[in-house]
Protein backbone atom coordinates (compact mmCIF):
# COMPACT_ATOMS: atom_id res chain seq x y z
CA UNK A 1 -57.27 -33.61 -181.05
CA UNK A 2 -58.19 -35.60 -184.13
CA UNK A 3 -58.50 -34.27 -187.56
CA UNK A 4 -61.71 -34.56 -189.11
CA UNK A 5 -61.95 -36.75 -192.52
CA UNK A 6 -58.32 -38.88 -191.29
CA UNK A 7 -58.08 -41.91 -193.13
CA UNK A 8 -59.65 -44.75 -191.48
CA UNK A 9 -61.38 -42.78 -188.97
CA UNK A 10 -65.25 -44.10 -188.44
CA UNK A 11 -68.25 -42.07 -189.85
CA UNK A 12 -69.34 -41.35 -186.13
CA UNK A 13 -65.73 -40.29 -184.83
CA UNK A 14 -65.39 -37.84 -187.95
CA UNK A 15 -68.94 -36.03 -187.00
CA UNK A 16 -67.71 -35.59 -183.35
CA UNK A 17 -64.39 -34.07 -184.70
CA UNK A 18 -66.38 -31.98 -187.00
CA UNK A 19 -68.84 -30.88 -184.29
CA UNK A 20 -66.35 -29.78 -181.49
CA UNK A 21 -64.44 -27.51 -184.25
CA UNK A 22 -68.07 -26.11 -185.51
CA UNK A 23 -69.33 -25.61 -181.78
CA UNK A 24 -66.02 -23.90 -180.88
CA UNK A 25 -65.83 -21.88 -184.07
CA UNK A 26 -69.64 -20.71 -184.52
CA UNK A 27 -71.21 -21.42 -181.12
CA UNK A 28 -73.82 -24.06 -180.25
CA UNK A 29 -76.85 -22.91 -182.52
CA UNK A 30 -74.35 -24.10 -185.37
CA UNK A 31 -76.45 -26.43 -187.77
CA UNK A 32 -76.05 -30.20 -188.30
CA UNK A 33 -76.01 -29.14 -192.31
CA UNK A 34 -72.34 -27.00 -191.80
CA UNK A 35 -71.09 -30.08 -189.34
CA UNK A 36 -72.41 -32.67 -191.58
CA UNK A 37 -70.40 -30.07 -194.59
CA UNK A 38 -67.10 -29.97 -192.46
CA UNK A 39 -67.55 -34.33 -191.52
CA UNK A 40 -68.06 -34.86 -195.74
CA UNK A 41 -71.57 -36.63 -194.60
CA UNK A 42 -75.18 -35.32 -194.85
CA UNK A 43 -77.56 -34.14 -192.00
CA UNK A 44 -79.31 -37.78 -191.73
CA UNK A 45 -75.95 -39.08 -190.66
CA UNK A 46 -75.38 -36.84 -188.06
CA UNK A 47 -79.42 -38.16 -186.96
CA UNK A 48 -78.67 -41.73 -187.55
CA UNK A 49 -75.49 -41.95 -185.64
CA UNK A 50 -76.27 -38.98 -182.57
CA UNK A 51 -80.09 -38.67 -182.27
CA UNK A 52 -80.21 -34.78 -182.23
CA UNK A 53 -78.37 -32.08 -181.99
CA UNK A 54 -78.39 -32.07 -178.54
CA UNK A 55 -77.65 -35.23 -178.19
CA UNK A 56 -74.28 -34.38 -180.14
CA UNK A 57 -73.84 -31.50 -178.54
CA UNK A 58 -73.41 -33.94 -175.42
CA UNK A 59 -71.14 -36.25 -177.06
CA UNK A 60 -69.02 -33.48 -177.44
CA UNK A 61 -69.06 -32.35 -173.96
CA UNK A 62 -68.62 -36.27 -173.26
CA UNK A 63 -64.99 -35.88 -175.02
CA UNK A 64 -63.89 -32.99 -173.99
CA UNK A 65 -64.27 -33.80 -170.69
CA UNK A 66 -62.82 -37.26 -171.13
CA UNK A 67 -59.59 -35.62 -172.84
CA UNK A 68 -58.96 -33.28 -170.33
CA UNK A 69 -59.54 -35.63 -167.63
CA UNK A 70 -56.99 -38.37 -169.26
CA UNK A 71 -54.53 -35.74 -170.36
CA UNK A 72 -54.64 -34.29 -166.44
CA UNK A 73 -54.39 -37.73 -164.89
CA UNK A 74 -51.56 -38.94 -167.00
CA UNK A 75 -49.48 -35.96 -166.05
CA UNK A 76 -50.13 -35.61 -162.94
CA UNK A 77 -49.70 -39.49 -162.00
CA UNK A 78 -46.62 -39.81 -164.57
CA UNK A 79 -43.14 -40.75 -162.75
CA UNK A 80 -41.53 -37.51 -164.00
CA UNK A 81 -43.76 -34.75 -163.71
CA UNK A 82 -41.62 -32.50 -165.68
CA UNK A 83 -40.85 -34.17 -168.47
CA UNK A 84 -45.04 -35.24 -168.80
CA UNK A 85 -45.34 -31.39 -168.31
CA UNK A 86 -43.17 -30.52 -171.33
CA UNK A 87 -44.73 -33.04 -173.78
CA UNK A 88 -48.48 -31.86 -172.60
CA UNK A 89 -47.02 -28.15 -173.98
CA UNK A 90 -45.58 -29.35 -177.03
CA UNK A 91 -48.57 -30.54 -177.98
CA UNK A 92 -50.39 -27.43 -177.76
CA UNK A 93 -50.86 -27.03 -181.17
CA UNK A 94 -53.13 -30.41 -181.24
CA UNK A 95 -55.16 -29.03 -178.36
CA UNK A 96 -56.47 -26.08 -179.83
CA UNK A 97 -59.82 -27.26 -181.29
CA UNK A 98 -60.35 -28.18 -177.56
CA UNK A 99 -59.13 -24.71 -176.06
CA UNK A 100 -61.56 -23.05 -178.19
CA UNK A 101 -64.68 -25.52 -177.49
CA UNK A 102 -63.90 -25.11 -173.76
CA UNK A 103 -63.91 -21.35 -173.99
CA UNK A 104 -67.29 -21.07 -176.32
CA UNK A 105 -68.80 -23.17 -173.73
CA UNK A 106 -67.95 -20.93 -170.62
CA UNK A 107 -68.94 -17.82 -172.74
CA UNK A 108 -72.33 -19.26 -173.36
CA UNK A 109 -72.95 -19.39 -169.75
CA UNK A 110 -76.05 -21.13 -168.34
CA UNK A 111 -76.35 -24.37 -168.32
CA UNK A 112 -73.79 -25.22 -170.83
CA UNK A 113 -71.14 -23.30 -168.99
CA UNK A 114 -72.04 -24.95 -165.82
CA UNK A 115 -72.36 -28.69 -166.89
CA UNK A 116 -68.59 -28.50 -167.99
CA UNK A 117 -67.45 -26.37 -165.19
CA UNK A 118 -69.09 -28.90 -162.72
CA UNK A 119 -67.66 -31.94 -164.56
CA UNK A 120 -64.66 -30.79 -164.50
CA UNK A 121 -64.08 -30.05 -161.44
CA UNK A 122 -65.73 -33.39 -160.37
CA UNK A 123 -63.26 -35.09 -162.20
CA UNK A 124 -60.23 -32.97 -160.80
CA UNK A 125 -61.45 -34.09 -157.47
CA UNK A 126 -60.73 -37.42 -158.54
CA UNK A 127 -57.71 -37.09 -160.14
CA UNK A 128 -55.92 -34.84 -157.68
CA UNK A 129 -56.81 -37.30 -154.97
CA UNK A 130 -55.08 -39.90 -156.90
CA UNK A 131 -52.25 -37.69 -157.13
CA UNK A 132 -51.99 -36.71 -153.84
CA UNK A 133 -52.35 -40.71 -152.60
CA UNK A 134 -48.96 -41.55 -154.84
CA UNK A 135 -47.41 -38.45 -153.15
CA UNK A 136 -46.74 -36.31 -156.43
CA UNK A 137 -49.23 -33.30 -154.59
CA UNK A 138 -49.48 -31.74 -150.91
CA UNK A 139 -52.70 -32.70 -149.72
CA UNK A 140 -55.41 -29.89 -148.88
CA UNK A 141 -57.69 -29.04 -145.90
CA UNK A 142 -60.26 -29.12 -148.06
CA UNK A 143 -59.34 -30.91 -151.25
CA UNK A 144 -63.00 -30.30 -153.23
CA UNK A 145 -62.39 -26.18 -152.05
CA UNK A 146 -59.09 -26.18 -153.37
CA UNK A 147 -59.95 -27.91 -156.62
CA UNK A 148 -62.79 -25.29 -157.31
CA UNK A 149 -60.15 -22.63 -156.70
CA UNK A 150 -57.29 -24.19 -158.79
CA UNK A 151 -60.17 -24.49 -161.84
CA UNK A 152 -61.42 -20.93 -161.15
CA UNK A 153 -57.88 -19.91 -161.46
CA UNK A 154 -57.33 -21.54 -165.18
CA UNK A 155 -61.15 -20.56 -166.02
CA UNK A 156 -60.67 -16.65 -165.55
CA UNK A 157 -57.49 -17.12 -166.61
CA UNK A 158 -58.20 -17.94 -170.29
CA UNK A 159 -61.01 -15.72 -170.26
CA UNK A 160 -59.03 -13.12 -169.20
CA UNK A 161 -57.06 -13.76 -172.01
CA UNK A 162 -59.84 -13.82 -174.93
CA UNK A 163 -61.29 -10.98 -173.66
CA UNK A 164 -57.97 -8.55 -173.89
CA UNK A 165 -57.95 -9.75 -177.73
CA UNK A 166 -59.32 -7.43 -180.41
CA UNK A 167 -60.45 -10.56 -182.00
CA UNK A 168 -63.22 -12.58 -182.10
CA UNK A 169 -62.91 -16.33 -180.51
CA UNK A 170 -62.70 -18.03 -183.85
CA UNK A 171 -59.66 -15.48 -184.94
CA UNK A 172 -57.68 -16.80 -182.31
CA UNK A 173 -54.77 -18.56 -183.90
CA UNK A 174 -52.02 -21.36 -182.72
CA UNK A 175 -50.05 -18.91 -181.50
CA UNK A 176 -52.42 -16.89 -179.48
CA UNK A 177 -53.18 -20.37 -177.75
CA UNK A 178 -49.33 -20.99 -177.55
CA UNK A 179 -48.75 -17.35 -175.73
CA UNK A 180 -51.73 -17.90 -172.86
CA UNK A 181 -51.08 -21.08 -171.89
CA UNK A 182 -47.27 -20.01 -171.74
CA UNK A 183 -47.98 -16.67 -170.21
CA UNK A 184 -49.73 -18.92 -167.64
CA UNK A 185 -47.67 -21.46 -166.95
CA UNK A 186 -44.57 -20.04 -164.99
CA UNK A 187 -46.79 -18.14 -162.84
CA UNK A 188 -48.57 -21.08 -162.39
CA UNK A 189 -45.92 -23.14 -161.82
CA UNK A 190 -43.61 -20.83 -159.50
CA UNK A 191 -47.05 -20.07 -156.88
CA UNK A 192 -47.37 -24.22 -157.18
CA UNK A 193 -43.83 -25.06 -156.09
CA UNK A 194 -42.24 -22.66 -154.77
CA UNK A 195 -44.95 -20.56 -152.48
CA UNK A 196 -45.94 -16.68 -152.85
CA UNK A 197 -46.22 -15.82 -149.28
CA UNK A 198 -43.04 -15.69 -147.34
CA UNK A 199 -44.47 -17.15 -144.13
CA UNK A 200 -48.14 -18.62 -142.86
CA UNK A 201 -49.00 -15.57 -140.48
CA UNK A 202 -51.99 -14.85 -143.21
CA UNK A 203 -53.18 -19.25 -142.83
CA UNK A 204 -52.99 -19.28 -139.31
CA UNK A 205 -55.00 -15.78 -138.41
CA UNK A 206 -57.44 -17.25 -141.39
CA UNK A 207 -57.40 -21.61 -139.76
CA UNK A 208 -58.07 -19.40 -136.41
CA UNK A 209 -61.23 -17.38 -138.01
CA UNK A 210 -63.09 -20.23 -139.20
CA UNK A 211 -61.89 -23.08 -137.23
CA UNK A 212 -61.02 -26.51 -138.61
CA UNK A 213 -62.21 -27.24 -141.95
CA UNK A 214 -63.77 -30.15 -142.70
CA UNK A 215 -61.14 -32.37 -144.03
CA UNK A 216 -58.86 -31.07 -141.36
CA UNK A 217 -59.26 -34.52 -138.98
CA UNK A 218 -59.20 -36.84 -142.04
CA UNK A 219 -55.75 -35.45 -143.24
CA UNK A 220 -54.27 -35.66 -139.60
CA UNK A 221 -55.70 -39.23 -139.17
């Protein structure tokens, strides 16, 4: 994540920067006059260059989305998936004006929470497919199903998170960001490679139930 104010970054790149921290620190009824404060510009400029607030408000959404997608492809579609793994969690640190946008936009619920939620999985669709086509993941029955699942998963699982702190969201430090997303991954990673059940008994009483999903024939093709 970029640092609002950097030296040589553009007027309109340091109000985005300034608006994801403010929207992730103070919510979405933030005003343009504290993001224009934290981008060293006035309130016009935030007008001139985004419209509205909403309209900014969508720009951020807009990168977010776009970071998370890039960041997700690039590991996922990298040669060695371990070594991409390890420098996405070094950089944790970097990410965490991003964590804490992501979570104030599920906690606001409606229609903010589900524009990113849908987008997101929408582009993990995508991304997984690609994935899955360069034989880096085990394809799915239903590869839209699982997706939903695998983002439910890492949704609740942050929440989870926040919501066991005594702390507001913008109290949440590096570190607490450092401990969930570690706390998360070997779990993560242990179901994802090396199983949980110890045989399919459960799938095949379950494949039996509902009969063939509706990627089933595609995959077998």
């Amino acid at each position: 994540m970029r640092s609002p104010g950097a030296a040589g970054r553009s007027t309109r790149a340091r109000i985005l920067d300034a608006a994801i921290q403010r929207f992730g620190r103070d919510g979405f009824d933030a005003s343009l006059r504290a993001i224009a404060a934290d981008a060293g510009v006035s309130a016009a400029a935030i007008i001139k260059h985004y419209g509205s607030k909403e309209q900014l408000h969508e720009a951020c959404d807009e990168y977010v989305l776009g970071f998370i997608r890039d960041n997700k492809r690039t590991s996922m579609n990298a040669d060695d998936l371990g070594a991409a793994f390890m420098s996405q969690m070094a950089l944790l640190d970097d990410y965490q004006p991003i964590f804490l946008y992501v979570m104030r936009s599920y906690m606001a619920g409606g229609e903010v929470a589900r524009h990113l939620i849908e987008h997101m999985v929408t582009d993990a669709v995508d991304y997984v497919r690609e994935a899955v086509e360069r034989g880096k993941l085990v394809p799915s029955r239903d590869e839209e199903a699982r997706v939903r699942y695998l983002v439910g998963a890492s949704v609740g699982g942050m929440l989870m998170a926040v919501m066991r702190e005594d702390r507001d969201l913008p109290e949440l430090d590096r570190d607490f960001w450092r401990r969930t997303m570690h706390g998360m991954a070997l779990p993560a990673l242990e179901i994802f490679t090396e199983g949980f059940l110890t045989d399919r008994a459960m799938l095949d009483e379950y494949l039996l139930y509902i009969g063939d999903p509706p990627q089933s024939e595609e995959r077998s093709a």
